[in-house]
C-alpha atoms as a PDB file:
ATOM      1  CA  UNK A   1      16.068   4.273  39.666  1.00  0.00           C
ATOM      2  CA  UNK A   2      12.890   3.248  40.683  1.00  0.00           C
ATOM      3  CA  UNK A   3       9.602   1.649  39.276  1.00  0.00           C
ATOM      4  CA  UNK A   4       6.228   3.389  39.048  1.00  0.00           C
ATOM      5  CA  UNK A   5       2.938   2.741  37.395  1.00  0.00           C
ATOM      6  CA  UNK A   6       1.552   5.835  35.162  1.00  0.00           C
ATOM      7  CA  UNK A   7      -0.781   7.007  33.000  1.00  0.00           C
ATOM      8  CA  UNK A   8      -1.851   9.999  31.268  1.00  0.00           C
ATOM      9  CA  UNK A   9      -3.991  12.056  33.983  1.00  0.00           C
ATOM     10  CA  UNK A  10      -0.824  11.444  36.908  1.00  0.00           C
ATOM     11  CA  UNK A  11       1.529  13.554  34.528  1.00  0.00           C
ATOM     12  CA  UNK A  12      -1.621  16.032  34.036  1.00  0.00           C
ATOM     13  CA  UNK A  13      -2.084  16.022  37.389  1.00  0.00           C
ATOM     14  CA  UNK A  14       1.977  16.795  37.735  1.00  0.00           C
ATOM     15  CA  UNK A  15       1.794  19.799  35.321  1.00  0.00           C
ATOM     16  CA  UNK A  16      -1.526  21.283  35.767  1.00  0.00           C
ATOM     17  CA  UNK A  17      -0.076  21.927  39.552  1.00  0.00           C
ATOM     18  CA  UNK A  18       1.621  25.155  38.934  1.00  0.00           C
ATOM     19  CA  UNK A  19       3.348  25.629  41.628  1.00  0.00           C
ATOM     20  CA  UNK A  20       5.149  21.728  41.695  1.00  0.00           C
ATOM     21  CA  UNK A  21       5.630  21.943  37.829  1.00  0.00           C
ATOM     22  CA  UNK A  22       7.310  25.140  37.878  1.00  0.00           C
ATOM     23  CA  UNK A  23       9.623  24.663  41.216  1.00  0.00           C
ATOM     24  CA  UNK A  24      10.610  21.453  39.628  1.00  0.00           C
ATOM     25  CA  UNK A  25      11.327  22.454  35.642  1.00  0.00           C
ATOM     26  CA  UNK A  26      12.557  25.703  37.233  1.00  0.00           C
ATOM     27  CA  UNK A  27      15.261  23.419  39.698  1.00  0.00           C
ATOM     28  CA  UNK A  28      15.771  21.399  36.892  1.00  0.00           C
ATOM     29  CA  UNK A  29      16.713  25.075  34.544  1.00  0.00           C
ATOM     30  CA  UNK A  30      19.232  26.147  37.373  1.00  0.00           C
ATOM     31  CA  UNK A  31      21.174  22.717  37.820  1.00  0.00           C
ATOM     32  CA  UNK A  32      21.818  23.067  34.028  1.00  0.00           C
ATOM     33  CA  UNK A  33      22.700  26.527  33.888  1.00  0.00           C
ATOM     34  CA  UNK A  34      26.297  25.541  34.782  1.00  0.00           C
ATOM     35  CA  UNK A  35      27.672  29.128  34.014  1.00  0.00           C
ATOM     36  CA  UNK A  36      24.635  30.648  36.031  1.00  0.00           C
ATOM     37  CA  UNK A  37      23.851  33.325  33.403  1.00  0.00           C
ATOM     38  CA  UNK A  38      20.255  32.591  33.327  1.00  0.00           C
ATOM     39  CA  UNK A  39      19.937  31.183  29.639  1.00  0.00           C
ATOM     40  CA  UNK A  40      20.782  27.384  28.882  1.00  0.00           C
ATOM     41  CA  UNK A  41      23.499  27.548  25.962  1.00  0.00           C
ATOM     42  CA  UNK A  42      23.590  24.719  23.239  1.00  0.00           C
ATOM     43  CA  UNK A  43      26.866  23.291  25.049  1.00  0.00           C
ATOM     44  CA  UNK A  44      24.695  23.308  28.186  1.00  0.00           C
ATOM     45  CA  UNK A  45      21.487  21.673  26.840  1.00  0.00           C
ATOM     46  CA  UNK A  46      23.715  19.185  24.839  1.00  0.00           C
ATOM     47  CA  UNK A  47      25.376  18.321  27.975  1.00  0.00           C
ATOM     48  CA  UNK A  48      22.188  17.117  29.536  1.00  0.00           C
ATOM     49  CA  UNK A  49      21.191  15.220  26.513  1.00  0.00           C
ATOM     50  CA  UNK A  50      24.210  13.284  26.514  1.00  0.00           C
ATOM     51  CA  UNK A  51      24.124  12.424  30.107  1.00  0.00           C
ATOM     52  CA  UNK A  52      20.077  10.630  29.597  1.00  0.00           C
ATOM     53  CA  UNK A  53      21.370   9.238  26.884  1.00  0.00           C
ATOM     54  CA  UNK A  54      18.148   9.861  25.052  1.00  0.00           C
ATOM     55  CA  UNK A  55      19.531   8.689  21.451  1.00  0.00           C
ATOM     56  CA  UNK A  56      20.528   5.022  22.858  1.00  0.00           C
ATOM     57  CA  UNK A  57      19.233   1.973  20.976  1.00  0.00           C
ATOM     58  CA  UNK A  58      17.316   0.947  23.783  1.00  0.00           C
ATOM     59  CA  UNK A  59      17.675   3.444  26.558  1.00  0.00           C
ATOM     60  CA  UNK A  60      19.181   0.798  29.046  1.00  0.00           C
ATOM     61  CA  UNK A  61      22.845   1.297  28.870  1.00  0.00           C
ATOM     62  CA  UNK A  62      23.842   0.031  25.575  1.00  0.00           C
ATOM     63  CA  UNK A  63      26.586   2.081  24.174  1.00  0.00           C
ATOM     64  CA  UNK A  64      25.566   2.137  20.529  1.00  0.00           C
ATOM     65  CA  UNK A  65      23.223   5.216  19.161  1.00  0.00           C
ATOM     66  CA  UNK A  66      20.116   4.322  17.503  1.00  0.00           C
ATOM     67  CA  UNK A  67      21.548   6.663  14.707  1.00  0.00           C
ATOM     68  CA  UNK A  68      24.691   7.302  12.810  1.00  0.00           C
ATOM     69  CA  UNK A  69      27.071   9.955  13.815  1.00  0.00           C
ATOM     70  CA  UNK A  70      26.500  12.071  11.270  1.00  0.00           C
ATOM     71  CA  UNK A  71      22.965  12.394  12.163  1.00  0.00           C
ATOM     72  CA  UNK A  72      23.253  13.327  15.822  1.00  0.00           C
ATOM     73  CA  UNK A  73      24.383  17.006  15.546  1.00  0.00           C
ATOM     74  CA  UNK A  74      21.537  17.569  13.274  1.00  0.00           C
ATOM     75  CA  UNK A  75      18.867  15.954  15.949  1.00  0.00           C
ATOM     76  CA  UNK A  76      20.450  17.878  18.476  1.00  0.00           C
ATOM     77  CA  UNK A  77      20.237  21.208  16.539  1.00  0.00           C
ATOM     78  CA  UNK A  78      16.745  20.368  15.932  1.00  0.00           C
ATOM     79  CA  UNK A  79      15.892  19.736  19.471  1.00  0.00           C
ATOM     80  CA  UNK A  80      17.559  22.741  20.861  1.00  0.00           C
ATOM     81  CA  UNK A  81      15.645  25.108  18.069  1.00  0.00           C
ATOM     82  CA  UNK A  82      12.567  23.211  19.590  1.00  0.00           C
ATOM     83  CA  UNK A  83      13.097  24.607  23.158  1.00  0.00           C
ATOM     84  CA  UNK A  84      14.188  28.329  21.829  1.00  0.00           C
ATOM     85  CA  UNK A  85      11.129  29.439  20.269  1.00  0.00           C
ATOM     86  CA  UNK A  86      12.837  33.089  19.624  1.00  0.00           C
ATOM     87  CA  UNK A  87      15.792  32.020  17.879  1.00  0.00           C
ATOM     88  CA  UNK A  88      18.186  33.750  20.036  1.00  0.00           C
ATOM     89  CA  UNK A  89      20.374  31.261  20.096  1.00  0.00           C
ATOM     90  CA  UNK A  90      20.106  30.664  23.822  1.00  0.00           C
ATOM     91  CA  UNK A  91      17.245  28.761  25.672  1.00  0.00           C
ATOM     92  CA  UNK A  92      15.317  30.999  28.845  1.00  0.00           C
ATOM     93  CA  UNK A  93      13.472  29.658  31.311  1.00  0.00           C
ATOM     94  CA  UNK A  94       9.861  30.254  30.145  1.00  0.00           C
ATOM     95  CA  UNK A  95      10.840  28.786  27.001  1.00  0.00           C
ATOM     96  CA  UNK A  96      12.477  25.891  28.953  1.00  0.00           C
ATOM     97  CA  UNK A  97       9.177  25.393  31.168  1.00  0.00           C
ATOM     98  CA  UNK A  98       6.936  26.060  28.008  1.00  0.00           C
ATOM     99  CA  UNK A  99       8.685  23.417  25.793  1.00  0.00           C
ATOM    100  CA  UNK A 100       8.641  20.676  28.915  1.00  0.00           C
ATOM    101  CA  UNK A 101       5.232  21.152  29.772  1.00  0.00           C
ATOM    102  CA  UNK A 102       4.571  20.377  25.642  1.00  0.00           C
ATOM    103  CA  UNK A 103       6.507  17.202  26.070  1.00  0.00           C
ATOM    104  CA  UNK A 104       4.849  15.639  29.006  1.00  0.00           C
ATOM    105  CA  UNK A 105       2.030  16.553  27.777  1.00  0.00           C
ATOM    106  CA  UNK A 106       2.594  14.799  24.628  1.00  0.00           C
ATOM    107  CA  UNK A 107       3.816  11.804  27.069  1.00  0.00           C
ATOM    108  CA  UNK A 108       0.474  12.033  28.916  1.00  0.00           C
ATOM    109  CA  UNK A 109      -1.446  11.857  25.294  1.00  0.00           C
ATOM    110  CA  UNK A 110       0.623   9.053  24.278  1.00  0.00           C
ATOM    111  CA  UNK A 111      -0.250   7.035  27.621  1.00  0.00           C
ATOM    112  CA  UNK A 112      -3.609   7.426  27.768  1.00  0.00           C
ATOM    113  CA  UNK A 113      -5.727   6.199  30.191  1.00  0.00           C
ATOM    114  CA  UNK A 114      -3.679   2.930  30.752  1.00  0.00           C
ATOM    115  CA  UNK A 115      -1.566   2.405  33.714  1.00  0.00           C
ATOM    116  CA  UNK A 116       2.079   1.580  32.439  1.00  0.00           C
ATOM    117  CA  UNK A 117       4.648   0.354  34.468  1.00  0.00           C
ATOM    118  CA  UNK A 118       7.639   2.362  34.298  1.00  0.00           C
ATOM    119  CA  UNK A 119      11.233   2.620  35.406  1.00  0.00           C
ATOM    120  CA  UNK A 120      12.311   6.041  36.253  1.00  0.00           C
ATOM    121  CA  UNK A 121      15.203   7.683  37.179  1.00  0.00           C
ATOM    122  CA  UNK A 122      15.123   9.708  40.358  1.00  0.00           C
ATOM    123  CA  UNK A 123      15.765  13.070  39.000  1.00  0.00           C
ATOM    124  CA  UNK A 124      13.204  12.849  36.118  1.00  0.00           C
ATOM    125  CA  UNK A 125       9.772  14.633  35.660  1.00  0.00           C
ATOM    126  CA  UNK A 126       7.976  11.462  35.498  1.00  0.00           C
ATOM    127  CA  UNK A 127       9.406  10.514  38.667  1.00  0.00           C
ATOM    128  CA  UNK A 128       8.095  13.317  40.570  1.00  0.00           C
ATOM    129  CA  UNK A 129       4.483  13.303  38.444  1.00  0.00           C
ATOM    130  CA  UNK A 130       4.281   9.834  40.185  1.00  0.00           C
ATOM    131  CA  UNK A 131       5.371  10.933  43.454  1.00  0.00           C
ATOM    132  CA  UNK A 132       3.104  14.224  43.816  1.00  0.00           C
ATOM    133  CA  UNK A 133       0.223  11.831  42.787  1.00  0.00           C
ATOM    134  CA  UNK A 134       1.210   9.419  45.738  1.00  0.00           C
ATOM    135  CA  UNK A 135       1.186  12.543  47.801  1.00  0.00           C
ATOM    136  CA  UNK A 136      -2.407  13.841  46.809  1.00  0.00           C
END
């Protein structure tokens, strides 16, 4: 993990450079393509959302969801029916890169033009929107 200080134009900056966005969403499709058939699965995209945790009560560790059981599968659905826009049942890269440029974009709306300090984890998009702006 490490700490950075964002705001809304360094993850514009991140995605509006084609070539860094897609390299890194398109890295990102590949290391969670663990069957390498070219398609992210719902086992395969639920894996990942387990592993950030991104239902915790307070994203720093703490064991207990911030909802019950019986609501998770039905957030999960709902987020995997987000990233396959053609109902196939199966997630493809342009719909992967499509849906991830939506979110940081809707990260970048949310921050505005405040600087935030943030702690990141290494592998994440926000990470490396704050590292290609050091870069520039």
């Amino acid at each position: 993990m490490s700490i950075a200080v964002l705001d809304g134009a360094t993850i514009r900056s991140f995605v509006g450079d084609d070539e860094a966005f897609r390299r890194s969403v398109d890295d990102r499709f590949l290391f969670l393509d663990t069957n390498r058939d070219g398609l992210l699965s719902y086992s395969e995209f639920l894996h990942e959302l387990q592993r950030l945790r991104v239902l915790d009560s307070s994203g720093f560790g703490e064991e207990e969801a911030a909802c019950s059981g019986e609501q998770l599968p039905l957030i999960y659905a709902a987020m995997f029916q987000a990233f396959d826009r053609d109902r196939s049942g199966a997630i493809d890269r342009a719909e992967f890169r499509e849906e991830m440029k939506r979110m940081l974009l809707g990260v970048a709306d949310g921050l505005g033009a405040l600087p935030v300090q943030m702690v990141l984890e290494d592998d994440s998009f926000l990470k490396l929107a704050a590292d290609l702006e050091i870069r520039i």
